[in-house]
C-alpha atoms as a PDB file:
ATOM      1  CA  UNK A   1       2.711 -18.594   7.963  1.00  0.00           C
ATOM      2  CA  UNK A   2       0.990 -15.431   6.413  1.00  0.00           C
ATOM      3  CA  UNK A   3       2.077 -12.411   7.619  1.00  0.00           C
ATOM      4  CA  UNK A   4       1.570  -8.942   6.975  1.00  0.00           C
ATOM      5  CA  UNK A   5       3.727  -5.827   8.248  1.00  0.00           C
ATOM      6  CA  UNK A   6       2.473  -2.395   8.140  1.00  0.00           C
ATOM      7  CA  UNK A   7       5.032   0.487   8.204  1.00  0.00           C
ATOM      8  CA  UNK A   8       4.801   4.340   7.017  1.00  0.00           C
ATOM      9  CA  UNK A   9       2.988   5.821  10.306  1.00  0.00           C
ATOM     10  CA  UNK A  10       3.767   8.552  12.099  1.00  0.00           C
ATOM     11  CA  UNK A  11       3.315  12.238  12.997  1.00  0.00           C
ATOM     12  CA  UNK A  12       2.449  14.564  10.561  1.00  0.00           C
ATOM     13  CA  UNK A  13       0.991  18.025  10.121  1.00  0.00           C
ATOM     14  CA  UNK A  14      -1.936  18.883   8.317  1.00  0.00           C
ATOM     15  CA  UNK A  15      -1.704  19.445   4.952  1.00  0.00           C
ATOM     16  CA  UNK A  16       1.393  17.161   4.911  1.00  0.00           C
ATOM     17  CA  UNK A  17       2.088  13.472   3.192  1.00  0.00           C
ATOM     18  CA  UNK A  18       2.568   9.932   4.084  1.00  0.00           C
ATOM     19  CA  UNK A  19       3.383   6.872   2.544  1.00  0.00           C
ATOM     20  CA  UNK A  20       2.194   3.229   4.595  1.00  0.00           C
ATOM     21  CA  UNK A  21       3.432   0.430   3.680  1.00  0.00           C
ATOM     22  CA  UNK A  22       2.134  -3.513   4.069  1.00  0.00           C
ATOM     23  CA  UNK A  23       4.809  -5.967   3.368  1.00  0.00           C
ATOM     24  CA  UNK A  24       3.302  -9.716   3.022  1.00  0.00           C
ATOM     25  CA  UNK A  25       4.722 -12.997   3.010  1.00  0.00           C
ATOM     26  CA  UNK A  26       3.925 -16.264   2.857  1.00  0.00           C
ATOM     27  CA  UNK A  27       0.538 -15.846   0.494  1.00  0.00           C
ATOM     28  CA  UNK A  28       0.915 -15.676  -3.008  1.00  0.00           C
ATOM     29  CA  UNK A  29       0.005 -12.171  -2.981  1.00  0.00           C
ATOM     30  CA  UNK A  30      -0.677 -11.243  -6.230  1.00  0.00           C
ATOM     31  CA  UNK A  31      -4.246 -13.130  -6.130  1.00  0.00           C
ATOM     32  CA  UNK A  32      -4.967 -11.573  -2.911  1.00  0.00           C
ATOM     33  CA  UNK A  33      -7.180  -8.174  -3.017  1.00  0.00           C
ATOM     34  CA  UNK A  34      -5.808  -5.532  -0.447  1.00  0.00           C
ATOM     35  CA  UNK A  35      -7.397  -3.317   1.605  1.00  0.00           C
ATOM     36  CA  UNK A  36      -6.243  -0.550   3.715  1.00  0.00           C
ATOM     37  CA  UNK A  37      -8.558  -0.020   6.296  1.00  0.00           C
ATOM     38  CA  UNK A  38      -8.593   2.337   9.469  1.00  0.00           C
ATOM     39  CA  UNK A  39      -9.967   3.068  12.898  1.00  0.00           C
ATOM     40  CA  UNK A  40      -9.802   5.991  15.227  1.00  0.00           C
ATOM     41  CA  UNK A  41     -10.383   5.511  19.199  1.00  0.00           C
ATOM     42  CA  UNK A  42     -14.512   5.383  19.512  1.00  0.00           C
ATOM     43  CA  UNK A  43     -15.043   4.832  16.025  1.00  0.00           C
ATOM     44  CA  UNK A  44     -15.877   2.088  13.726  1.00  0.00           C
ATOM     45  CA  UNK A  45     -13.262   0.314  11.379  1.00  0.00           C
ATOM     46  CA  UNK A  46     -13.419   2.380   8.024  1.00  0.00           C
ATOM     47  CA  UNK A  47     -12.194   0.576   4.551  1.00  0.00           C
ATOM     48  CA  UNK A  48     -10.249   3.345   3.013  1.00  0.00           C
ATOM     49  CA  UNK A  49      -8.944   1.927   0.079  1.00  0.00           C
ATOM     50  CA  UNK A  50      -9.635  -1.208  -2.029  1.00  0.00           C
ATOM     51  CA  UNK A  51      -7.260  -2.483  -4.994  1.00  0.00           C
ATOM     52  CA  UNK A  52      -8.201  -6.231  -6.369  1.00  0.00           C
ATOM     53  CA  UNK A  53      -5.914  -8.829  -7.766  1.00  0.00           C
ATOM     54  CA  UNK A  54      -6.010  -7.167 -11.187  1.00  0.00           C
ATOM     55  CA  UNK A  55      -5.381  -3.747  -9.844  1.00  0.00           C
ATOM     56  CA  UNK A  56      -8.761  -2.279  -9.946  1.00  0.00           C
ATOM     57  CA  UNK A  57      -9.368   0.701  -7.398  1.00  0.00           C
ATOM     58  CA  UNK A  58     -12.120   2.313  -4.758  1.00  0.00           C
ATOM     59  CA  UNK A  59     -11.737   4.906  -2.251  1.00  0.00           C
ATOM     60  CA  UNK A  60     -13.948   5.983   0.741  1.00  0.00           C
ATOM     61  CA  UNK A  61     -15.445   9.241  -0.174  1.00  0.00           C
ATOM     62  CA  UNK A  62     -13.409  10.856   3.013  1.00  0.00           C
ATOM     63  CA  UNK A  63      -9.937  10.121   1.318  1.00  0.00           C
ATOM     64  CA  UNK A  64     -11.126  10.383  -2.553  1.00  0.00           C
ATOM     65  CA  UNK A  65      -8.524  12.312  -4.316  1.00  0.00           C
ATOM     66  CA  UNK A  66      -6.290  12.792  -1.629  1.00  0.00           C
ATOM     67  CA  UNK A  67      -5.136   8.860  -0.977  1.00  0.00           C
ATOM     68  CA  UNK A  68      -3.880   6.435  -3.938  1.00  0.00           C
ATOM     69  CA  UNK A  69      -3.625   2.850  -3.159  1.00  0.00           C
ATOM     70  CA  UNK A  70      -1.185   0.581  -5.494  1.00  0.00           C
ATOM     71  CA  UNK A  71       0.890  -2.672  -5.380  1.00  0.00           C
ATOM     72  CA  UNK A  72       3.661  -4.275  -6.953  1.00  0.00           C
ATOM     73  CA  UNK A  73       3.528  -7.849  -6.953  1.00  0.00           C
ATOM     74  CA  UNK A  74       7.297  -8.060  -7.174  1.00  0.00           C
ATOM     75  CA  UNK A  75       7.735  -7.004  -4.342  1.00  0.00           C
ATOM     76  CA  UNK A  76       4.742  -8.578  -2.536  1.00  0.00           C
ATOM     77  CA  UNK A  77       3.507  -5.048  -1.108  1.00  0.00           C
ATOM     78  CA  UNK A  78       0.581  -2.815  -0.946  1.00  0.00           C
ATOM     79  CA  UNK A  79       1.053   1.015  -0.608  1.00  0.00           C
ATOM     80  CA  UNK A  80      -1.031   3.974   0.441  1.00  0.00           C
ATOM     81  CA  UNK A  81      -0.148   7.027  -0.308  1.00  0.00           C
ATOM     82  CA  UNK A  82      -1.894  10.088   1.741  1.00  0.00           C
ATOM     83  CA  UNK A  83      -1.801  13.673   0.866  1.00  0.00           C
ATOM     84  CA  UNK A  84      -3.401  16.714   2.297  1.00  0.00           C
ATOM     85  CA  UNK A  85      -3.609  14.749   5.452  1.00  0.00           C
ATOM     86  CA  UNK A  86      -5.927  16.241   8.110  1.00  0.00           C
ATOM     87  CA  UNK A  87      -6.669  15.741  11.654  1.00  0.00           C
ATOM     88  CA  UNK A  88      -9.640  14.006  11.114  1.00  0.00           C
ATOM     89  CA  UNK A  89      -7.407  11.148   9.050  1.00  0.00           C
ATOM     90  CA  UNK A  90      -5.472  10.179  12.532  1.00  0.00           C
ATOM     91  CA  UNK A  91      -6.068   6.600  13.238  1.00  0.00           C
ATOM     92  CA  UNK A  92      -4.680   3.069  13.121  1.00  0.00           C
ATOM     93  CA  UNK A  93      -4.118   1.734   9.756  1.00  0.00           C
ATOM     94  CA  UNK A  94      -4.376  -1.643   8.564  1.00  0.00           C
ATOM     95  CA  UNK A  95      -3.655  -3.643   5.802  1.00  0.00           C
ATOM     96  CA  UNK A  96      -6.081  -6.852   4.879  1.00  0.00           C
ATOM     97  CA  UNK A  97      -5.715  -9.571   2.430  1.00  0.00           C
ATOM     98  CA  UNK A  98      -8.511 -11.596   1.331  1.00  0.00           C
ATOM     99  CA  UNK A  99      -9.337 -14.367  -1.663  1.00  0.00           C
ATOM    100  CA  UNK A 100     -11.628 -16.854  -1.209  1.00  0.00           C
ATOM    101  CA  UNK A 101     -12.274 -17.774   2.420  1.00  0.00           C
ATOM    102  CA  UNK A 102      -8.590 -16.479   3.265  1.00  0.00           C
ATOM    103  CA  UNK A 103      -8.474 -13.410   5.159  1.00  0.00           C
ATOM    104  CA  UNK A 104      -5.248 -12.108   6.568  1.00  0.00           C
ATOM    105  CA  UNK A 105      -4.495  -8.669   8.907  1.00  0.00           C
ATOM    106  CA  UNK A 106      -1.816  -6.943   9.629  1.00  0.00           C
ATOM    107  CA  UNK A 107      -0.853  -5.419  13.118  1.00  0.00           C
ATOM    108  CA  UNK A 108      -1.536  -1.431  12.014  1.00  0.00           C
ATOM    109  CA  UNK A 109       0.700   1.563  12.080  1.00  0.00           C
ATOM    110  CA  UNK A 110       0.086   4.496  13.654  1.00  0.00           C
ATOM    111  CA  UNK A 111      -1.102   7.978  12.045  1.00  0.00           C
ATOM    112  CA  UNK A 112      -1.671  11.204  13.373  1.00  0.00           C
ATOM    113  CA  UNK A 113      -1.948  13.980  12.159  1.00  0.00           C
ATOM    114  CA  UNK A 114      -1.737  17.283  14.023  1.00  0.00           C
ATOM    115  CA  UNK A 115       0.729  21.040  14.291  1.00  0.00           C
END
């Protein structure tokens, strides 16, 4: 059973750092591309951050320079890493894994951001 567990969220203030997490298991995750996607109450599911199977990148424009997406495929995990938060970043955060016709989700993790 695929599964995918988000971790990371939390309360921050702005102009502050966090670091999510998406632990996966049964897949063999290093031909999966990841996503971190998010979605704030009344809004539509943004995809944040992109990295393929052979580590390629892509960023929204909203988090460009301020969010770095990586993996290790030891350790069958996706990262995001989010500086210069601000309030406008606060949402629910989720990791997706998709090849082929496969397309897995995690559960999300919380961020907001706010003093």
């Amino acid at each position: 059973q695929v599964q995918l567990v988000e971790s990371g969220g939390g309360l921050v203030q702005p102009g502050g750092s966090l670091r999510l997490s998406c632990a996966a298991s049964g897949m063999i995750f290093s031909l999966y591309d990841m996503n971190w996607y998010r979605q704030a109450p009344g809004t539509q599911r943004e995809l944040v951050a992109v990295i393929t199977s052979r580590g390629f990148t892509n960023y929204s424009n909203s988090v460009k320079g301020r969010f770095t997406i990586s993996r290790d495929n030891g350790q069958d995990a996706v990262y995001l890493e989010m500086n210069s938060l601000r309030r406008e970043d606060t949402a629910v955060y989720c990791c997706d894994g998709r090849r082929q016709n496969n397309d897995y989700w995690g559960q999300g993790t919380q961020v907001t951001v706010s003093a």
